[in-house]
Protein backbone atom coordinates (compact mmCIF):
# COMPACT_ATOMS: atom_id res chain seq x y z
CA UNK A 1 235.81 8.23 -57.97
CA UNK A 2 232.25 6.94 -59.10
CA UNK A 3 232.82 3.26 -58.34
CA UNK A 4 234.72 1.12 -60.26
CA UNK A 5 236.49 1.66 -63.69
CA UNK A 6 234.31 3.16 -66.66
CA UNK A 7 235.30 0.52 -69.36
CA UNK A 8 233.26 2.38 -72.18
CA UNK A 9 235.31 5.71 -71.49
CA UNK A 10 238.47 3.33 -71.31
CA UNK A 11 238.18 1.44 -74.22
CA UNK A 12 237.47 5.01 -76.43
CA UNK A 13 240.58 6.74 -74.14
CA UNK A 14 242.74 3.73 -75.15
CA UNK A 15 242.28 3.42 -78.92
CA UNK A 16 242.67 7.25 -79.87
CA UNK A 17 245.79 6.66 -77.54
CA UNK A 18 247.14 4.02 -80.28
CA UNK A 19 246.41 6.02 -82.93
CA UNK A 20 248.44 8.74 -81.84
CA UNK A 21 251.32 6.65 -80.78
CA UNK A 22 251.16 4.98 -84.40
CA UNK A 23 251.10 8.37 -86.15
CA UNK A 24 254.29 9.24 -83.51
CA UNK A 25 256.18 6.48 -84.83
CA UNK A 26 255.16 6.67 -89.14
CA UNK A 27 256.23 10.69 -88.41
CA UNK A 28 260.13 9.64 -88.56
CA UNK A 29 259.30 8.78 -92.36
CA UNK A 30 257.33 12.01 -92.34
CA UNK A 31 259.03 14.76 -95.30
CA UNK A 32 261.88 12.26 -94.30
CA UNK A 33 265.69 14.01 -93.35
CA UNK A 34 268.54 12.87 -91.82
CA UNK A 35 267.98 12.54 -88.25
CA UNK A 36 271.26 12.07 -87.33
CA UNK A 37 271.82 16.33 -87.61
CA UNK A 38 270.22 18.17 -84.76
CA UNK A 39 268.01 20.84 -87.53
CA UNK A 40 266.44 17.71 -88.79
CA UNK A 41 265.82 16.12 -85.38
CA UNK A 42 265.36 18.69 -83.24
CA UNK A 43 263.58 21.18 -85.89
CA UNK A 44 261.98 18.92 -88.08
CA UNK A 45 264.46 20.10 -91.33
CA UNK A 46 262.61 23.88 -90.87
CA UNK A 47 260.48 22.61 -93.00
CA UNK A 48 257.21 22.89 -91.37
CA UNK A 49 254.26 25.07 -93.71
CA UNK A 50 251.57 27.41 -92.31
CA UNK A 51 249.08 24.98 -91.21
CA UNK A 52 251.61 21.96 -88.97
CA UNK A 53 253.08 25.40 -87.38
CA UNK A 54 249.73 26.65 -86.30
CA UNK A 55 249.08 23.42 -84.92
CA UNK A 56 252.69 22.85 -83.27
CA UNK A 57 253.03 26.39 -81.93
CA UNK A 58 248.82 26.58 -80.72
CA UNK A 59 250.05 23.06 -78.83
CA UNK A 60 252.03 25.06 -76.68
CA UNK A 61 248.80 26.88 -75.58
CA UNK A 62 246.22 23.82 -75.45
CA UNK A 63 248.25 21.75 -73.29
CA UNK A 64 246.60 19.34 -70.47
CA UNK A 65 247.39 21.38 -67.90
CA UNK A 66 245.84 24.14 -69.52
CA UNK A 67 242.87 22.14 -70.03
CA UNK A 68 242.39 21.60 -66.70
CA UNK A 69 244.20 24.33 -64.97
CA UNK A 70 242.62 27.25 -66.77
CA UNK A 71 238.51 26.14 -66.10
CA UNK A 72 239.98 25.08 -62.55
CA UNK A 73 241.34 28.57 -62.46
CA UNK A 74 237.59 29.89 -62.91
CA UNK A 75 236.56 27.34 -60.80
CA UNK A 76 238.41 28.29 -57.89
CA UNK A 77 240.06 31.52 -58.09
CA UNK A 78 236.82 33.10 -60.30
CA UNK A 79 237.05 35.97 -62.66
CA UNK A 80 240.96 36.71 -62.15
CA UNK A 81 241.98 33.37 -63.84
CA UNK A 82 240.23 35.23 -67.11
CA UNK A 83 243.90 36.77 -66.86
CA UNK A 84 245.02 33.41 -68.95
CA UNK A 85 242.58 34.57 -72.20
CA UNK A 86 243.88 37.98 -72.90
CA UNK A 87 247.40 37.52 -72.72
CA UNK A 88 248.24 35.25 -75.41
CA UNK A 89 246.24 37.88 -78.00
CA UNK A 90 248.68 40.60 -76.30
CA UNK A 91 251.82 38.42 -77.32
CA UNK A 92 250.56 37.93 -81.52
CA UNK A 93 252.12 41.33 -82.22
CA UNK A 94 255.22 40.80 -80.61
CA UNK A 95 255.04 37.36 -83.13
CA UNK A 96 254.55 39.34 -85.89
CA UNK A 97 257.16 41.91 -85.96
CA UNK A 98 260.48 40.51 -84.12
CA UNK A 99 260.08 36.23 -84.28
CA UNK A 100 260.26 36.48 -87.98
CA UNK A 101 263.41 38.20 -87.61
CA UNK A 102 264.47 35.93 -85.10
CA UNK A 103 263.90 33.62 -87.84
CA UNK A 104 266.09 34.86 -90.56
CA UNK A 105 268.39 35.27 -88.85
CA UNK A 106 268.28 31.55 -87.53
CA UNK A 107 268.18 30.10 -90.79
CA UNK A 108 271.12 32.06 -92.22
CA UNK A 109 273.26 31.38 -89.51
CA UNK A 110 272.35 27.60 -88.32
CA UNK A 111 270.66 28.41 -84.60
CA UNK A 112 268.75 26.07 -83.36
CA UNK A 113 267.78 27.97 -80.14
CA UNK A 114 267.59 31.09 -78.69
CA UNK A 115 270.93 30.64 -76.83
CA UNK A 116 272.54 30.27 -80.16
CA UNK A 117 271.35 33.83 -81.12
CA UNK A 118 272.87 35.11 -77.80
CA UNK A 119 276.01 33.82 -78.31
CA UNK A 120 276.24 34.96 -81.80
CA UNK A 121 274.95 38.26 -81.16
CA UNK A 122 277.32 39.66 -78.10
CA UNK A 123 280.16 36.97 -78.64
CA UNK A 124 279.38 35.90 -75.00
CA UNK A 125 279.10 31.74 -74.32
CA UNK A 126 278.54 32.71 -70.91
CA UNK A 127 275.46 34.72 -71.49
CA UNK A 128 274.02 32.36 -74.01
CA UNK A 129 274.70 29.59 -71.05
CA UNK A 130 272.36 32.05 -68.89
CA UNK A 131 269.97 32.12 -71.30
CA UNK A 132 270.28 28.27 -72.04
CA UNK A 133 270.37 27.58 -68.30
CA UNK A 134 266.65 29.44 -67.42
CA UNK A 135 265.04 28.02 -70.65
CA UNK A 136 266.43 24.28 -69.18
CA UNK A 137 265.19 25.06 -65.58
CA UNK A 138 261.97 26.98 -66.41
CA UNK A 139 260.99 24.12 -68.59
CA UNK A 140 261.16 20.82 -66.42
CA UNK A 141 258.14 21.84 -64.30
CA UNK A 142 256.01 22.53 -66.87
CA UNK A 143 256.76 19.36 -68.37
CA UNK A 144 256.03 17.76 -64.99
CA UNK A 145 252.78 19.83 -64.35
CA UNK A 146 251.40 18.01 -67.66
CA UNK A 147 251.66 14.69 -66.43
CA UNK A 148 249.12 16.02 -63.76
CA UNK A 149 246.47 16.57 -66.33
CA UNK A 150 247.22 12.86 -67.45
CA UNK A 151 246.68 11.83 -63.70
CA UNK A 152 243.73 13.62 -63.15
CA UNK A 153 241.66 11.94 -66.32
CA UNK A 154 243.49 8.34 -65.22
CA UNK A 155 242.12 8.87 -61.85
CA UNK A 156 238.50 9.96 -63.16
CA UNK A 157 238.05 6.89 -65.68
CA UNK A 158 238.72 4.60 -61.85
CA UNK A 159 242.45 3.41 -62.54
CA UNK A 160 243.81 5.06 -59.80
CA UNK A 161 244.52 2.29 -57.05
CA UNK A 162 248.15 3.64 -55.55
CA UNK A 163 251.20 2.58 -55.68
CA UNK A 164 253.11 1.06 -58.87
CA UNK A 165 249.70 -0.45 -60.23
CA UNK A 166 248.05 3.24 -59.88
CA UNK A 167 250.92 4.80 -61.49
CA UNK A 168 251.35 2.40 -64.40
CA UNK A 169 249.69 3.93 -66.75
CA UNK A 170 251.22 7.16 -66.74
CA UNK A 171 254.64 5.23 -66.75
CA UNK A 172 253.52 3.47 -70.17
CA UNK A 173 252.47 6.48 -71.92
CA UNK A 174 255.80 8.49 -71.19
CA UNK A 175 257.31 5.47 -72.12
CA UNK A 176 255.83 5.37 -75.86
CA UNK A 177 256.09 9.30 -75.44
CA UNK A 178 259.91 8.68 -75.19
CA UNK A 179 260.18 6.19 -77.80
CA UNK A 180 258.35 7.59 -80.63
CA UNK A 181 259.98 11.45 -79.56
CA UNK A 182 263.46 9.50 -80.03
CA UNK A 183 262.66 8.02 -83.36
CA UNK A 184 260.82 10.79 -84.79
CA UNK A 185 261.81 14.17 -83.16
CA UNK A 186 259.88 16.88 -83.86
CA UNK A 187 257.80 15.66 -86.58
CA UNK A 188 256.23 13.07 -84.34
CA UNK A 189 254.84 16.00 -81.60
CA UNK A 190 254.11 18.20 -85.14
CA UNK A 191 251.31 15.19 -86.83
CA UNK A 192 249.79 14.33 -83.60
CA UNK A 193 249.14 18.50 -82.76
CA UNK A 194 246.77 18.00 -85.42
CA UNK A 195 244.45 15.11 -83.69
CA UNK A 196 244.99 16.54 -80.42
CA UNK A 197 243.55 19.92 -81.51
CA UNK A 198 240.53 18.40 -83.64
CA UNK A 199 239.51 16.66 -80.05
CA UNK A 200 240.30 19.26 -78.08
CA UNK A 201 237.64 21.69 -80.46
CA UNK A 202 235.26 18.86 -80.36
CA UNK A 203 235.37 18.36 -76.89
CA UNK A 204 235.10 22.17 -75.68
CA UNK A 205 232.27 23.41 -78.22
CA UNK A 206 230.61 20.24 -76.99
CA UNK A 207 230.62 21.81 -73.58
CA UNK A 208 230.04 25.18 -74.90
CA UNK A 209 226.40 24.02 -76.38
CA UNK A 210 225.38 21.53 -74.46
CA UNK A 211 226.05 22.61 -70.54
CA UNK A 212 224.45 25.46 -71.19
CA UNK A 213 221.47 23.91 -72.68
CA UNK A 214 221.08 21.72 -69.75
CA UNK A 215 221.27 24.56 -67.27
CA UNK A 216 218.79 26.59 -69.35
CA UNK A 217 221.14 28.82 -71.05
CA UNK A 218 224.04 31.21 -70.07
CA UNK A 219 221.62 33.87 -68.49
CA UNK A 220 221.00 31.02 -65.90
CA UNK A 221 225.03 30.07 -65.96
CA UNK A 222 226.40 33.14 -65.16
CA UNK A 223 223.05 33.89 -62.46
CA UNK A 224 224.31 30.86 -60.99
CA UNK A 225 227.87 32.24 -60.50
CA UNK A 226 228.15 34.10 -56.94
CA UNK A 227 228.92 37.94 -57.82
CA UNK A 228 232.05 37.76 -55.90
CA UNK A 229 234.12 34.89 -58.73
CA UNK A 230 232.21 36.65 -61.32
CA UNK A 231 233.49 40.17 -61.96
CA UNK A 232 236.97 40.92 -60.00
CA UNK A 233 236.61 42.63 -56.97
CA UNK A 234 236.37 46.74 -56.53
CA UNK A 235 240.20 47.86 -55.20
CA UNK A 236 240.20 49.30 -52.00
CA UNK A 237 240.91 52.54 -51.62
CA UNK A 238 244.42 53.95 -52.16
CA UNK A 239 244.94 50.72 -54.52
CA UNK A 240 244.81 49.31 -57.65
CA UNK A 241 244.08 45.45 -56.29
CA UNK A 242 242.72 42.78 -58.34
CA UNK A 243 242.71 45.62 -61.64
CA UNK A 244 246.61 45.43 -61.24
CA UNK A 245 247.27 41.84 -60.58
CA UNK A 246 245.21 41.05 -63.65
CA UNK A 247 246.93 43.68 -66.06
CA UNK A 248 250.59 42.61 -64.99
CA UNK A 249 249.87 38.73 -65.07
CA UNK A 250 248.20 39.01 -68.80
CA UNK A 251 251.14 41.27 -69.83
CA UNK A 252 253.46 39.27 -68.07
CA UNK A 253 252.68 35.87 -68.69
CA UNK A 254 252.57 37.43 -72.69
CA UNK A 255 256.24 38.38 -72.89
CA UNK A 256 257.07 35.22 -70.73
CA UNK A 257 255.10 33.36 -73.51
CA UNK A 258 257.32 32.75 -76.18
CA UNK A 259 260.20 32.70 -74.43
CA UNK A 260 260.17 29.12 -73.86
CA UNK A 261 262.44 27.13 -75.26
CA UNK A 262 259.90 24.79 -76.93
CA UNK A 263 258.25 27.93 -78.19
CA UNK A 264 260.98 29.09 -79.81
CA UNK A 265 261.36 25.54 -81.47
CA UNK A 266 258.46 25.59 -82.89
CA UNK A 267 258.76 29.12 -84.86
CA UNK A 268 262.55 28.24 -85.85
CA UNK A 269 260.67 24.92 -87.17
CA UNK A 270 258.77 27.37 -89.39
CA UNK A 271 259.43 26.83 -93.36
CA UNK A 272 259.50 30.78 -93.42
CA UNK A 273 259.55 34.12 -91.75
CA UNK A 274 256.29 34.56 -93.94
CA UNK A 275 254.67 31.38 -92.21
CA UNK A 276 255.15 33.34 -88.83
CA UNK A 277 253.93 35.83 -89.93
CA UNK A 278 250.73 34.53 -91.17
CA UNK A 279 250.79 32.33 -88.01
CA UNK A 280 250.67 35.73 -86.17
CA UNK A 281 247.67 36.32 -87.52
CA UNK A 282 245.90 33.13 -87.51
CA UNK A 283 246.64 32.18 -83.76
CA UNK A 284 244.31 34.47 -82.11
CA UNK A 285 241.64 31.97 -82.90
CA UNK A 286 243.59 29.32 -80.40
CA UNK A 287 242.69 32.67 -77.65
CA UNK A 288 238.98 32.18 -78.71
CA UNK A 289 239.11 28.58 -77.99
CA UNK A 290 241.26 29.57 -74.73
CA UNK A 291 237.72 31.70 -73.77
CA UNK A 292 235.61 28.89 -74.23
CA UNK A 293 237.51 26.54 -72.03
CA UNK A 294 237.64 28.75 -69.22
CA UNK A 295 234.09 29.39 -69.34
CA UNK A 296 234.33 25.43 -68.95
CA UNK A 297 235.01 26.40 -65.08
CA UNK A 298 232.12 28.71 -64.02
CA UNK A 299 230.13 25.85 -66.00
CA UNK A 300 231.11 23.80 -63.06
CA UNK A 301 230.51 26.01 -60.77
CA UNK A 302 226.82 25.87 -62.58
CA UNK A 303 226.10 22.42 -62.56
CA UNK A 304 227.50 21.95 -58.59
CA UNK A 305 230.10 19.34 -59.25
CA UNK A 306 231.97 20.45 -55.98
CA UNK A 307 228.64 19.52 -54.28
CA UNK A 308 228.39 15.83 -55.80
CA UNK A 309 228.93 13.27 -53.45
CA UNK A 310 230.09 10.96 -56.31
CA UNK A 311 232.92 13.72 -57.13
CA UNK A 312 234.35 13.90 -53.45
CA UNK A 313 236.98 12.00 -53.79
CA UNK A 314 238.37 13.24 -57.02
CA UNK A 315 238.28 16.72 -55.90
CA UNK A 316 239.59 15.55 -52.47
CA UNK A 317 242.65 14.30 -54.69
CA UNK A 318 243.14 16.63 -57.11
CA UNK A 319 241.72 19.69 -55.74
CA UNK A 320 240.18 22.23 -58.18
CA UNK A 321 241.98 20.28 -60.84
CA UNK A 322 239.20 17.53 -60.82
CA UNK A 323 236.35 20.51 -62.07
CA UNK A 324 236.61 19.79 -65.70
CA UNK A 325 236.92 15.93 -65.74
CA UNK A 326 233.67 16.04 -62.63
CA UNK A 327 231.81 17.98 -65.38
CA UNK A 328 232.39 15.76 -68.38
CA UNK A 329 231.24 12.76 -66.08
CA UNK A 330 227.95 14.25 -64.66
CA UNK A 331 226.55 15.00 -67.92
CA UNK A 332 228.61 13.15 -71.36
CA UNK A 333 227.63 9.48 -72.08
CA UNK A 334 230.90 7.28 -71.32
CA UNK A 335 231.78 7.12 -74.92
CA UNK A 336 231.91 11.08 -75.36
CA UNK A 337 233.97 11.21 -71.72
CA UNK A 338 236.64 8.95 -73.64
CA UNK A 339 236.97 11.55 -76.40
CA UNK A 340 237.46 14.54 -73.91
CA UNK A 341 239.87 12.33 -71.61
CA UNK A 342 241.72 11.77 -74.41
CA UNK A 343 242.21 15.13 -75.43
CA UNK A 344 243.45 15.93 -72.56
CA UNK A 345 245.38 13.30 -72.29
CA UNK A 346 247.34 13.69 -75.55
CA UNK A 347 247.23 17.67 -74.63
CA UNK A 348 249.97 16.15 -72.11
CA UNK A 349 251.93 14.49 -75.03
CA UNK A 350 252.18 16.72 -77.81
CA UNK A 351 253.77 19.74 -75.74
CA UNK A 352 255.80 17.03 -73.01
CA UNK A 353 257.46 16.11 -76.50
CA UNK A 354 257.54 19.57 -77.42
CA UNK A 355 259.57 20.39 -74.45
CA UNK A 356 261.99 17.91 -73.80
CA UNK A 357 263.06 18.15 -77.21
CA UNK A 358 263.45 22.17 -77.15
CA UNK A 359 265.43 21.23 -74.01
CA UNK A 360 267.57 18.45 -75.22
CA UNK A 361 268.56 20.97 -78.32
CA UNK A 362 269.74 23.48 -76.04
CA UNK A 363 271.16 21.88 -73.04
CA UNK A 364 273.09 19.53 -76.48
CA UNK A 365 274.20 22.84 -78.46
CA UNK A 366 274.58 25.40 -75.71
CA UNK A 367 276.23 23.30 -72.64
CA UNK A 368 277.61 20.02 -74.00
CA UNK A 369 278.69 21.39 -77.52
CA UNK A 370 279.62 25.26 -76.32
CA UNK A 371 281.44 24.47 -72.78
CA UNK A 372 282.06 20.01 -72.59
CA UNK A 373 283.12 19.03 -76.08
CA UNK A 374 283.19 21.66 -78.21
CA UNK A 375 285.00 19.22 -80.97
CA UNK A 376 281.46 16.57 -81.18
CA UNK A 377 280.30 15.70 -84.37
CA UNK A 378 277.09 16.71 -86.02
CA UNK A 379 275.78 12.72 -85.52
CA UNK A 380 277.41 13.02 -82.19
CA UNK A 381 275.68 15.90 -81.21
CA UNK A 382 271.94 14.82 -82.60
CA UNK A 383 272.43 11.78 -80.69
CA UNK A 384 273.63 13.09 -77.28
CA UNK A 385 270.23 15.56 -77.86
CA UNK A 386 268.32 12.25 -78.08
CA UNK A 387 269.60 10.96 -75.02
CA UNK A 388 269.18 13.55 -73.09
CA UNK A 389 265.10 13.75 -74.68
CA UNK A 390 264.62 10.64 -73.00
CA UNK A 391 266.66 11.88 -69.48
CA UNK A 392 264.06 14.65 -69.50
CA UNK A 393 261.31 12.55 -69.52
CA UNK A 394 262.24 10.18 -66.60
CA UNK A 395 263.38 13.31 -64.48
CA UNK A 396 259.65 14.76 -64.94
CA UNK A 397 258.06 11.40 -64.05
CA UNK A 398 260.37 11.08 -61.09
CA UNK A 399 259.18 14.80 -60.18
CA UNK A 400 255.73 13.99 -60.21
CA UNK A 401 255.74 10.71 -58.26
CA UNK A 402 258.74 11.66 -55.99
CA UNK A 403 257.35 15.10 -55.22
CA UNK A 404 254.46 16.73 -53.71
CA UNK A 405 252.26 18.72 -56.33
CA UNK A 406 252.88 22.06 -54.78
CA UNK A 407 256.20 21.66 -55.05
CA UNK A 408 255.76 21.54 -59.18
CA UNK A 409 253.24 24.50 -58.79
CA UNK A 410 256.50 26.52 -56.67
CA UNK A 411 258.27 25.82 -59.52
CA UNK A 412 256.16 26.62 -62.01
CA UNK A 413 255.60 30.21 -60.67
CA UNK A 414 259.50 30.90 -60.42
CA UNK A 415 259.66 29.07 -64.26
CA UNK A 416 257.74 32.30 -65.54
CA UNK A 417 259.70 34.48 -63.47
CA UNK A 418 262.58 33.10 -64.71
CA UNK A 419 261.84 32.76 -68.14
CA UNK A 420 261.05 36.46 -69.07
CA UNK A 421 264.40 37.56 -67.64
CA UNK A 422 266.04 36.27 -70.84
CA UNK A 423 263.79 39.00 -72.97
CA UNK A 424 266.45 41.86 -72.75
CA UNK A 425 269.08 38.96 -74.15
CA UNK A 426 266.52 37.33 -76.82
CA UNK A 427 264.05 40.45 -77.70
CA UNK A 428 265.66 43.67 -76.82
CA UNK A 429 269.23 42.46 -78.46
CA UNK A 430 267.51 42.37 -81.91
CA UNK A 431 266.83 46.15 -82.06
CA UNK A 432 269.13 47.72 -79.57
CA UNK A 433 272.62 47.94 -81.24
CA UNK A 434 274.26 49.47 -77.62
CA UNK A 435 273.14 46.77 -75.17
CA UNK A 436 276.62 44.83 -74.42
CA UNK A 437 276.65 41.08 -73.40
CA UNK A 438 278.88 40.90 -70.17
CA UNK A 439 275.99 44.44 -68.85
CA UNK A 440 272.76 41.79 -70.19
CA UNK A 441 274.66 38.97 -68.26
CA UNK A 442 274.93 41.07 -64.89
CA UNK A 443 271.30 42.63 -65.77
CA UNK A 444 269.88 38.76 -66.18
CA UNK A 445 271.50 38.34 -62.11
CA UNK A 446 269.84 40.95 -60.45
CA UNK A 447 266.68 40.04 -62.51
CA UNK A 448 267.04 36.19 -61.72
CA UNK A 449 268.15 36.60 -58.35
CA UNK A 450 265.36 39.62 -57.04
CA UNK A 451 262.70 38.00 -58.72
CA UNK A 452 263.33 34.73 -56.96
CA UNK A 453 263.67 36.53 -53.96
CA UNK A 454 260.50 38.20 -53.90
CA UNK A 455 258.26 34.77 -54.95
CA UNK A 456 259.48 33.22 -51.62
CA UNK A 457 259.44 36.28 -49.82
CA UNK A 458 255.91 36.75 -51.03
CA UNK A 459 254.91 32.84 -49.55
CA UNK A 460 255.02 31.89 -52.98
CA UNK A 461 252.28 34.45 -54.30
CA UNK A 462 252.97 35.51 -57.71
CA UNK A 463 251.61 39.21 -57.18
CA UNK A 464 253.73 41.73 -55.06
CA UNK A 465 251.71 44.59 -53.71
CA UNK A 466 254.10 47.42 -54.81
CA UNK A 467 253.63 50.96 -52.99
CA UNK A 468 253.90 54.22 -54.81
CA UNK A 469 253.35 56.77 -52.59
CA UNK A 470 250.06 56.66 -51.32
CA UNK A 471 248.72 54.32 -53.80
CA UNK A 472 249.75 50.28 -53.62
CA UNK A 473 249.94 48.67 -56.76
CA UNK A 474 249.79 44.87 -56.78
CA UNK A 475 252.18 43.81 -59.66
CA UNK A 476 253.28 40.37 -60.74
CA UNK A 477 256.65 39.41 -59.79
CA UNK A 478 258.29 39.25 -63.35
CA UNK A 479 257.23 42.46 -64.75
CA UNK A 480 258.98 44.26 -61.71
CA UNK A 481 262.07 41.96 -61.96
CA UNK A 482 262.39 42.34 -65.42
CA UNK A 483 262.38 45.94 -65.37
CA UNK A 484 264.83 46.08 -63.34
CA UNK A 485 266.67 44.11 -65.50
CA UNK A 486 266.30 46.45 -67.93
CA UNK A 487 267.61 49.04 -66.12
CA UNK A 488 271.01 47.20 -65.57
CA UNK A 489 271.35 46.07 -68.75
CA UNK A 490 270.83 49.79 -70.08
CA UNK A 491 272.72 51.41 -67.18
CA UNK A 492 275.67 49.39 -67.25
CA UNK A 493 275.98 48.75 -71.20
CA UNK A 494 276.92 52.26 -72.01
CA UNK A 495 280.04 51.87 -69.50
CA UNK A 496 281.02 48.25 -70.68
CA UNK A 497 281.12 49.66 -74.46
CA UNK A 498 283.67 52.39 -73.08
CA UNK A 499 286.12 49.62 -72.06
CA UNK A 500 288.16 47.31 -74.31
CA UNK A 501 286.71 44.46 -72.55
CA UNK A 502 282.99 45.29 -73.63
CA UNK A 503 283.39 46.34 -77.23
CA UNK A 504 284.30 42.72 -78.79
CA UNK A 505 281.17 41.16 -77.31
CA UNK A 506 279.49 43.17 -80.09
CA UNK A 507 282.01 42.44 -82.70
CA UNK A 508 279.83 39.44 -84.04
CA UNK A 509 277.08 41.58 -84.11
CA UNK A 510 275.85 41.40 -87.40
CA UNK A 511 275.93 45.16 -88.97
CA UNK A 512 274.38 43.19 -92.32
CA UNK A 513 271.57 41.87 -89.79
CA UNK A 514 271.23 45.26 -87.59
CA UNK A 515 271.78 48.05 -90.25
């Protein structure tokens, strides 16, 4: 990328990356439980105060891929990758009021993921499969698309070379990623959330002060910005354009949020609905943070990195991608470049763990315990979860190396589709008493299935231009499929109630919960 490996950046990249991999592995002894029952495993015992939640639940949001793919966003796209800032402050809220419900209800009752609250809620395994299915299969991408943050800093510090030696490092890390995830569960991602967001606040008010100063200050940033990636462009007549797009991604992208599976570990992991609560209102600093980095893009744009001769490679590679680590490079001393590599780096691990064990707890309770053996112990159940941690982890690695990056990004865009299609199941279901499970289950079909259908239709755009009349009104994808969802769910519910069939797929509704 600029000749040769940088051994100063290395050595600093390598020995924060011990230290985190010793902290994964002393985290099993960590408020020590039984690790042999999924809650302790999978949910750390629920036993996680206000402070380890902040930092497990804000990991979600500073992962690597956001650190790269948010400034690249800026970087490439301009002003409408902003969309990324204002929709996780729309979603705190929504956290407030309903998740510690969501909660209390968890803890009284013994769910472990939102597919458990389905099931118990309408008395339908087969929607809480739906629901468990689309958290499993929105997930693996994203857990793929971190390892490409982990490439792109690998590649930047020269140890790229192809083939098994170029990929070799990546392979190691997931390796200890797998083995101290296995030993430790959740309390292993929980500790290390803590060093990986010290760095990651080091590293981006360290670009924050000090590109500007070299540039001469922000007036001379943002005059360096062409006009056309700096605001978002006037709408045509007759349409809403770019005004739209960016509305309906924040809002969508908000609701799609927390409906992660590995989101919704982390609040069940909560010691108390008051600790999500006061989690609601401490996370909007994480969206300040979020601002910061993406002005890391246009800071790019700035300084000319795409212009560097030294750089062409790396963005030849990686694309956009390559903006933030090309920044860091022109203008950090090595030592400084190790710190930010790293936090970005171990951005990949703490939410990759994150993930694959939100997925192993629900693919473990809500497929192999609902549908394949329905008689498995508790130990037989935290240790089929463990297993299939560790599957997760080689399936991502295999995605990344065995398929084209594009292919992740597809997937990616149809994960958030996806994703928010469970919200009538997971978020309406706690307030609306009438919505039936077999009318949710046919609602979550048409949703799925149109939503799809419209991403490939679209070439893979996430933003349909919708026409009303006269007026077109570019909408993202999920926020018209999930409306429509709605409108099943709500149509059809009314009619399943009136049948014998519908009415006990409430009967486990909880009138003590829903009164």
């Amino acid at each position: 990328m600029t000749g040769g490996i940088n051994w100063t950046a290395l050595v600093v990249f390598v020995v924060l990356f011990a230290l985190v991999t010793w902290i994964g592995f002393i985290a099993a002894h960590w408020r020590k439980g039984d690790l042999d029952l999924l809650h302790e495993w999978g949910l750390g015992g629920r036993r996680f105060g206000t402070l380890i939640t902040w930092f497990l639940v804000g990991g979600d949001l500073y992962t690597a891929y956001t650190f790269v793919a948010v400034p690249a966003l800026l970087f490439g796209a301009g002003a409408l990758g902003f969309f990324a800032v204002p929709y996780t402050i729309m979603i705190y809220p929504l956290l407030y009021v309903a998740f510690p419900r969501l909660w209390s209800l968890a803890h009284r009752r013994g769910y472990v993921t939102s597919a458990d609250f389905v099931t118990g809620r309408f008395g339908n395994r087969w929607l809480g499969l739906a629901v468990s299915f689309t958290g499993i299969l929105a997930t693996m991408p994203y857990i793929a698309l971190q390892l490409v943050g982990m490439q792109v800093v690998i590649g930047a510090m020269g140890l790229e070379s192809g083939g098994l030696l170029g990929d070799l490092p990546l392979i190691i890390a997931f390796i200890i990623l797998a083995a101290f995830t296995y030993t430790s569960g959740l309390r292993a991602p929980a500790m290390i959330a803590v060093v990986k967001d010290v760095l990651i606040y080091v590293t981006v008010l360290a670009a924050i002060i000090a590109v500007p100063i070299h540039i001469g200050g922000y007036d001379k940033m943002f005059a360096a910005i062409p006009p056309a990636k700096l605001l978002l462009a006037t709408p045509p007549a007759g349409s809403y354009g770019a005004f739209s797009a960016y509305g309906s991604l924040a809002l969508g992208s908000a609701l799609a949020l927390f409906l992660y599976p590995h989101s919704i570990t982390g609040i069940l992991s909560s010691s108390s609905a008051r600790v999500i609560r006061r989690n609601a209102v401490m996370l909007p600093a994480y969206s300040v943070m979020l601002g910061f980095l993406a002005l890391v893009g246009f800071m790019a744009i700035a300084i000319g990195v795409g212009g560097m001769p030294d750089f062409a490679d790396g963005f030849k590679r990686y694309g956009a991608n390559f903006s933030v680590p090309a920044l860091f490079l022109a203008l950090f001393p090595s030592w400084f470049v190790g710190i930010a590599f790293a936090a970005i780096a171990i951005g990949a691990l703490v939410p990759a763990a994150i993930m694959s064990i939100a997925t192993a707890n629900t693919f473990t309770r809500n497929i192999y315990r609902a549908f394949l053996n329905p008689a498995c112990t508790d130990a037989q159940e935290s240790q089929v979860a463990k297993i299939v941690s560790l599957v997760v982890k080689a399936g991502a690695l295999v995605f990344i190396f065995a398929l084209p990056l594009q292919f992740a990004l597809y997937l990616q865009l149809l994960g958030g589709v996806w994703i928010i299609q469970t919200a009538p199941s997971v978020l309406l279901a706690m307030y609306a008493r009438f919505l039936n499970g077999w009318a949710l289950l046919i609602g979550w079909i048409v949703g799925f299935g149109l939503g799809t259908w419209m991403v490939v239709l679209n070439n893979w755009t996430p933003v349909w231009p919708l026409h009303l009349g006269s007026v077109t009104f570019p909408c993202y994808i999920a926020i018209l499929s999930v409306i429509v969802n709605v409108l099943v769910s709500a149509v059809l519910s009314p009619l399943f109630n009136m049948g014998a069939s519908g009415r006990p797929q409430d009967a486990d509704a909880f009138e003590e919960d829903y009164a």
